[in-house]
N, C-alpha and C. Protein backbone atom coordinates (compact mmCIF):
# COMPACT_ATOMS: atom_id res chain seq x y z
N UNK A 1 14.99 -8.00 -5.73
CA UNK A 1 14.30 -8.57 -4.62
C UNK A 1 14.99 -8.16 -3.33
N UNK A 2 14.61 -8.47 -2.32
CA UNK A 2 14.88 -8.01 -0.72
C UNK A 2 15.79 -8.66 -0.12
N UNK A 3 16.05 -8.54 0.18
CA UNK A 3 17.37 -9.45 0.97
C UNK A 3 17.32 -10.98 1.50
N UNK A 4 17.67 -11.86 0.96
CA UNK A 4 17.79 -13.30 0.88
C UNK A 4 17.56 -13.45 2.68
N UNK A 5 16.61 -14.56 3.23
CA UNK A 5 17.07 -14.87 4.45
C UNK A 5 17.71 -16.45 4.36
N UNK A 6 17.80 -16.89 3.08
CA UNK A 6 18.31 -18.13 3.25
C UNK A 6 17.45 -19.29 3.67
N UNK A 7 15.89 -19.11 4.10
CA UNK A 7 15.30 -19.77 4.76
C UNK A 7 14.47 -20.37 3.91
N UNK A 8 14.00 -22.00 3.73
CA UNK A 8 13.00 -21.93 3.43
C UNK A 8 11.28 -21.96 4.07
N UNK A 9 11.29 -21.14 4.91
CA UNK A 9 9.82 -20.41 5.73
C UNK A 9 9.05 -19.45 4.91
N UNK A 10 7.83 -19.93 4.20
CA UNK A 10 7.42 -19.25 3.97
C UNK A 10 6.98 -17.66 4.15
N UNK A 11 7.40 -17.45 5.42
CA UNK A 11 7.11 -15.66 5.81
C UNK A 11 8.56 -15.35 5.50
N UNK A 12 9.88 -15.85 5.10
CA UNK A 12 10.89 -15.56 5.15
C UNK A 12 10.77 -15.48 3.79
N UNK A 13 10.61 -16.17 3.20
CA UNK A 13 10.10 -16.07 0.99
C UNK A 13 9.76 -14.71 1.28
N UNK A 14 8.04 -14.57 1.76
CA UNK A 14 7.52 -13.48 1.16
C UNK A 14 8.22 -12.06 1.76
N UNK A 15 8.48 -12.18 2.60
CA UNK A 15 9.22 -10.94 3.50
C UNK A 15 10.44 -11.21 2.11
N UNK A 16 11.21 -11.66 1.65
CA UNK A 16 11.92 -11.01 0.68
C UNK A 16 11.51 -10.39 -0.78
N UNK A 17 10.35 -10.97 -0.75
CA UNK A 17 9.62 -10.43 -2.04
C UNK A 17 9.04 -8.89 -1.47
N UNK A 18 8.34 -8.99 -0.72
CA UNK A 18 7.80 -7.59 -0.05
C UNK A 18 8.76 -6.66 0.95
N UNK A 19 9.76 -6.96 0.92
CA UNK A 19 10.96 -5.85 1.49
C UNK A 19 11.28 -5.21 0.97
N UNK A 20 11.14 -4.70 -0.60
CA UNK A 20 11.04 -3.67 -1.70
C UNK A 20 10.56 -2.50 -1.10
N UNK A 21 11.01 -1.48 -1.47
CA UNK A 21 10.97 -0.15 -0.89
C UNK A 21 9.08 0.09 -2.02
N UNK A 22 8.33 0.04 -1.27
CA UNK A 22 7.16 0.54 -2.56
C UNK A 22 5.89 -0.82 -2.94
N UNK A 23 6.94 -2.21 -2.82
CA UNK A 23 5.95 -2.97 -2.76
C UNK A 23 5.06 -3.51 -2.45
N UNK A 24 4.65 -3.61 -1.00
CA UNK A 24 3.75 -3.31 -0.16
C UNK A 24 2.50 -2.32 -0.48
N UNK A 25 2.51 -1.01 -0.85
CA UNK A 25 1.70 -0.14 -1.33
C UNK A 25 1.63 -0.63 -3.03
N UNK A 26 2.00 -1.34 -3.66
CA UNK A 26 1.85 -2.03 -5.25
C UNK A 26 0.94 -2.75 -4.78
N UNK A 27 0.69 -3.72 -3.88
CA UNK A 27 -0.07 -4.81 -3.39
C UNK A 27 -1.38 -4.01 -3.16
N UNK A 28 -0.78 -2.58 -2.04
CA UNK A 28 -2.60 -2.64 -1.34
C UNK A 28 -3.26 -1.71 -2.66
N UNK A 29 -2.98 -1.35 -3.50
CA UNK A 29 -3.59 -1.02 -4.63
C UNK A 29 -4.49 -2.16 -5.27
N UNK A 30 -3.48 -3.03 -5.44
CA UNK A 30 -4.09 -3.85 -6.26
C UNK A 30 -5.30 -4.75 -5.25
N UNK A 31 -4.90 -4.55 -4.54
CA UNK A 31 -5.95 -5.52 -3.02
C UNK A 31 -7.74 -4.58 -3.57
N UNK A 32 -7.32 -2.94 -3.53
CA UNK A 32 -8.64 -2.40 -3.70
C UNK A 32 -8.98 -2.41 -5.10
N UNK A 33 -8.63 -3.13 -6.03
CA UNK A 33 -9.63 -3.48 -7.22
C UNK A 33 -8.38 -2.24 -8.38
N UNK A 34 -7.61 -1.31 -8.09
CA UNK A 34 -6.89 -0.86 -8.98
C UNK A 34 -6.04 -2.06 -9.87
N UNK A 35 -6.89 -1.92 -11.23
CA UNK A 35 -6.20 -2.75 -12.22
C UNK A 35 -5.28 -1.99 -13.37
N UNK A 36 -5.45 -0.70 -13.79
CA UNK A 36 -4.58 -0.19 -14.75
C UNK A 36 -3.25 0.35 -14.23
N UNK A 37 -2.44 0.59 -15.57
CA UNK A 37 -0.87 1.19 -14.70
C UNK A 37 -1.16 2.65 -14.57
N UNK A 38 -2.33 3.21 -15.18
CA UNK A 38 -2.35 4.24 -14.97
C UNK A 38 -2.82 4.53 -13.81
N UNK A 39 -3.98 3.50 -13.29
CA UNK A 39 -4.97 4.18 -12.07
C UNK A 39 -3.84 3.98 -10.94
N UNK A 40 -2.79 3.18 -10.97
CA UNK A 40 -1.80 2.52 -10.00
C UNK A 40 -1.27 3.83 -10.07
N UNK A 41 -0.56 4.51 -10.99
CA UNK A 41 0.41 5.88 -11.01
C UNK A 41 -0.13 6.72 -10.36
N UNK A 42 -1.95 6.92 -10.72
CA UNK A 42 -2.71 7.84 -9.90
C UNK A 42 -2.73 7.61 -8.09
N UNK A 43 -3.01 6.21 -7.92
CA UNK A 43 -2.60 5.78 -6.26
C UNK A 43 -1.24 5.96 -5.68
N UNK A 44 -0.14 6.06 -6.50
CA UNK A 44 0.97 6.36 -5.91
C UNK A 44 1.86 7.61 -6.08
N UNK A 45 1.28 8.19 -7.00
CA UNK A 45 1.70 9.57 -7.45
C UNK A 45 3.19 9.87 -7.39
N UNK A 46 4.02 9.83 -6.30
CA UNK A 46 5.39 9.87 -5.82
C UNK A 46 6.23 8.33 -6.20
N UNK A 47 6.06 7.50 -6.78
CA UNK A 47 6.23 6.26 -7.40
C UNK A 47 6.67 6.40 -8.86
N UNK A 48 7.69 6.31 -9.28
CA UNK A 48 8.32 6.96 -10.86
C UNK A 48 7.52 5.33 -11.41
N UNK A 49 7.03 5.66 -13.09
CA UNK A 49 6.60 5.05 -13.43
C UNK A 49 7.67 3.62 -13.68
N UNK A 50 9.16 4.12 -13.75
CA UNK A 50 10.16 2.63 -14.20
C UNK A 50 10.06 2.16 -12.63
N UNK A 51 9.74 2.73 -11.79
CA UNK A 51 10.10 1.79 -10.54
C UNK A 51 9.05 0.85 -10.43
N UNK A 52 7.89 1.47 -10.46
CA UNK A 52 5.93 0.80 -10.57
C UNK A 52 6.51 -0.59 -11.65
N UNK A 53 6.96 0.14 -13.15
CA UNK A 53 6.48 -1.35 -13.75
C UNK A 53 7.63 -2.30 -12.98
N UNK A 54 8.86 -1.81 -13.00
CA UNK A 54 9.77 -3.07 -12.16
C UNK A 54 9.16 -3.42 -11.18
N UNK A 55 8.66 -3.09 -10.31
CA UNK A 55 7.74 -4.08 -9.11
C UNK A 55 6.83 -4.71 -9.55
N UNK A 56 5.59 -4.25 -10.31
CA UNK A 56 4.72 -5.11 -10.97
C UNK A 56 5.56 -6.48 -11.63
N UNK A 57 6.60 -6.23 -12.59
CA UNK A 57 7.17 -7.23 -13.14
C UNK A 57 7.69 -8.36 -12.36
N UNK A 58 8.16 -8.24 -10.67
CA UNK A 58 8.43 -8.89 -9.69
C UNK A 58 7.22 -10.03 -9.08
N UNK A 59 6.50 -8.90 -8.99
CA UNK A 59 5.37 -9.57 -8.62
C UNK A 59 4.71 -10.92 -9.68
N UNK A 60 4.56 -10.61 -11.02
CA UNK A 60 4.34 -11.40 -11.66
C UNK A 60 4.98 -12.54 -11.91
N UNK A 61 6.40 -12.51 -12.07
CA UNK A 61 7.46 -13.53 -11.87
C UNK A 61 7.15 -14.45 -10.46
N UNK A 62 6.87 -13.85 -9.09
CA UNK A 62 6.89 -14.56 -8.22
C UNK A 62 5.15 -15.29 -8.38
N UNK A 63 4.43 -14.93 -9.14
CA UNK A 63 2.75 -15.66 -8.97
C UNK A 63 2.29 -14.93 -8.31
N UNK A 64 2.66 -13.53 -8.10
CA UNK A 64 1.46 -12.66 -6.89
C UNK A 64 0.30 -12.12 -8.02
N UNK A 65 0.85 -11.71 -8.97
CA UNK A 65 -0.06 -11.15 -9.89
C UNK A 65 0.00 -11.51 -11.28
N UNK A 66 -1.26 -11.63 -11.91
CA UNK A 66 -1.29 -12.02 -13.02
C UNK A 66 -1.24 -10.47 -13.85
N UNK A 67 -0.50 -10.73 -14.97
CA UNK A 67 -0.71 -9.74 -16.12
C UNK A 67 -1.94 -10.62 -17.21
N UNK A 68 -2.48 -9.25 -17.67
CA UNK A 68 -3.20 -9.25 -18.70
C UNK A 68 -3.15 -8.46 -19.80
N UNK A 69 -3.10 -8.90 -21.51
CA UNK A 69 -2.46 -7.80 -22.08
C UNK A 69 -4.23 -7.12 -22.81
N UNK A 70 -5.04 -7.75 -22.75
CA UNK A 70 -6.39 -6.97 -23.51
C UNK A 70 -7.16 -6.18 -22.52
N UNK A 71 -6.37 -5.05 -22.05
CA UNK A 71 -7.18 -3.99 -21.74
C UNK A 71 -6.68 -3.87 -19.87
N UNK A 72 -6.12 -5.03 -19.16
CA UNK A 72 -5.98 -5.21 -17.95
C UNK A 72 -4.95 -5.38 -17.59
N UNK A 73 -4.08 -4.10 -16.96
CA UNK A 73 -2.71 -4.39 -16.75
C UNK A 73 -2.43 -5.53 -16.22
N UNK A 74 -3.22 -5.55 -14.64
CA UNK A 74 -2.73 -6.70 -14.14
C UNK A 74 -3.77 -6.56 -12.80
N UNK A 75 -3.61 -7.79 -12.49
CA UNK A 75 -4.77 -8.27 -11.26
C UNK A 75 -4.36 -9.31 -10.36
N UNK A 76 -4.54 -9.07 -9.08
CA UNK A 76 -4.35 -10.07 -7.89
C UNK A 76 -4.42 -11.60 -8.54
N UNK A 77 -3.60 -12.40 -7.92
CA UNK A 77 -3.70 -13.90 -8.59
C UNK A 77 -4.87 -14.90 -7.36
């Protein structure tokens, strides 16, 4: 995760969740309806696939995104 501000302000939470080098562009993927890890690899091309799933996995831990395992990587919460 991004660097702690110590705060509890909600723009100070998410600004540490989204201060990830990459996560921001994980989000606006998923914002336009990209649900597979593949179509995600195809939107980010320059994004190594261990870095993609470690951010996805972030995201899910914090409630931004739900995983799905029958057929749907994962989708906006």
């Amino acid at each position: 995760m991004g660097s702690p501000y110590f705060q509890f302000c909600p723009v100070a939470k998410a600004m540490e969740l989204l201060d990830e080098r990459w996560t921001l562009l994980v989000v606006r993927e998923l914002v336009c309806g990209t649900q597979h890890f593949n179509d995600l690899r195809r939107g980010l091309p320059r994004m190594s696939p261990t870095l993609l799933s470690r951010r996805l996995q972030q995201l899910v831990r914090a409630g931004i995104v739900d995983r799905h395992v029958d057929g749907t990587a994962c989708g906006m919460s």
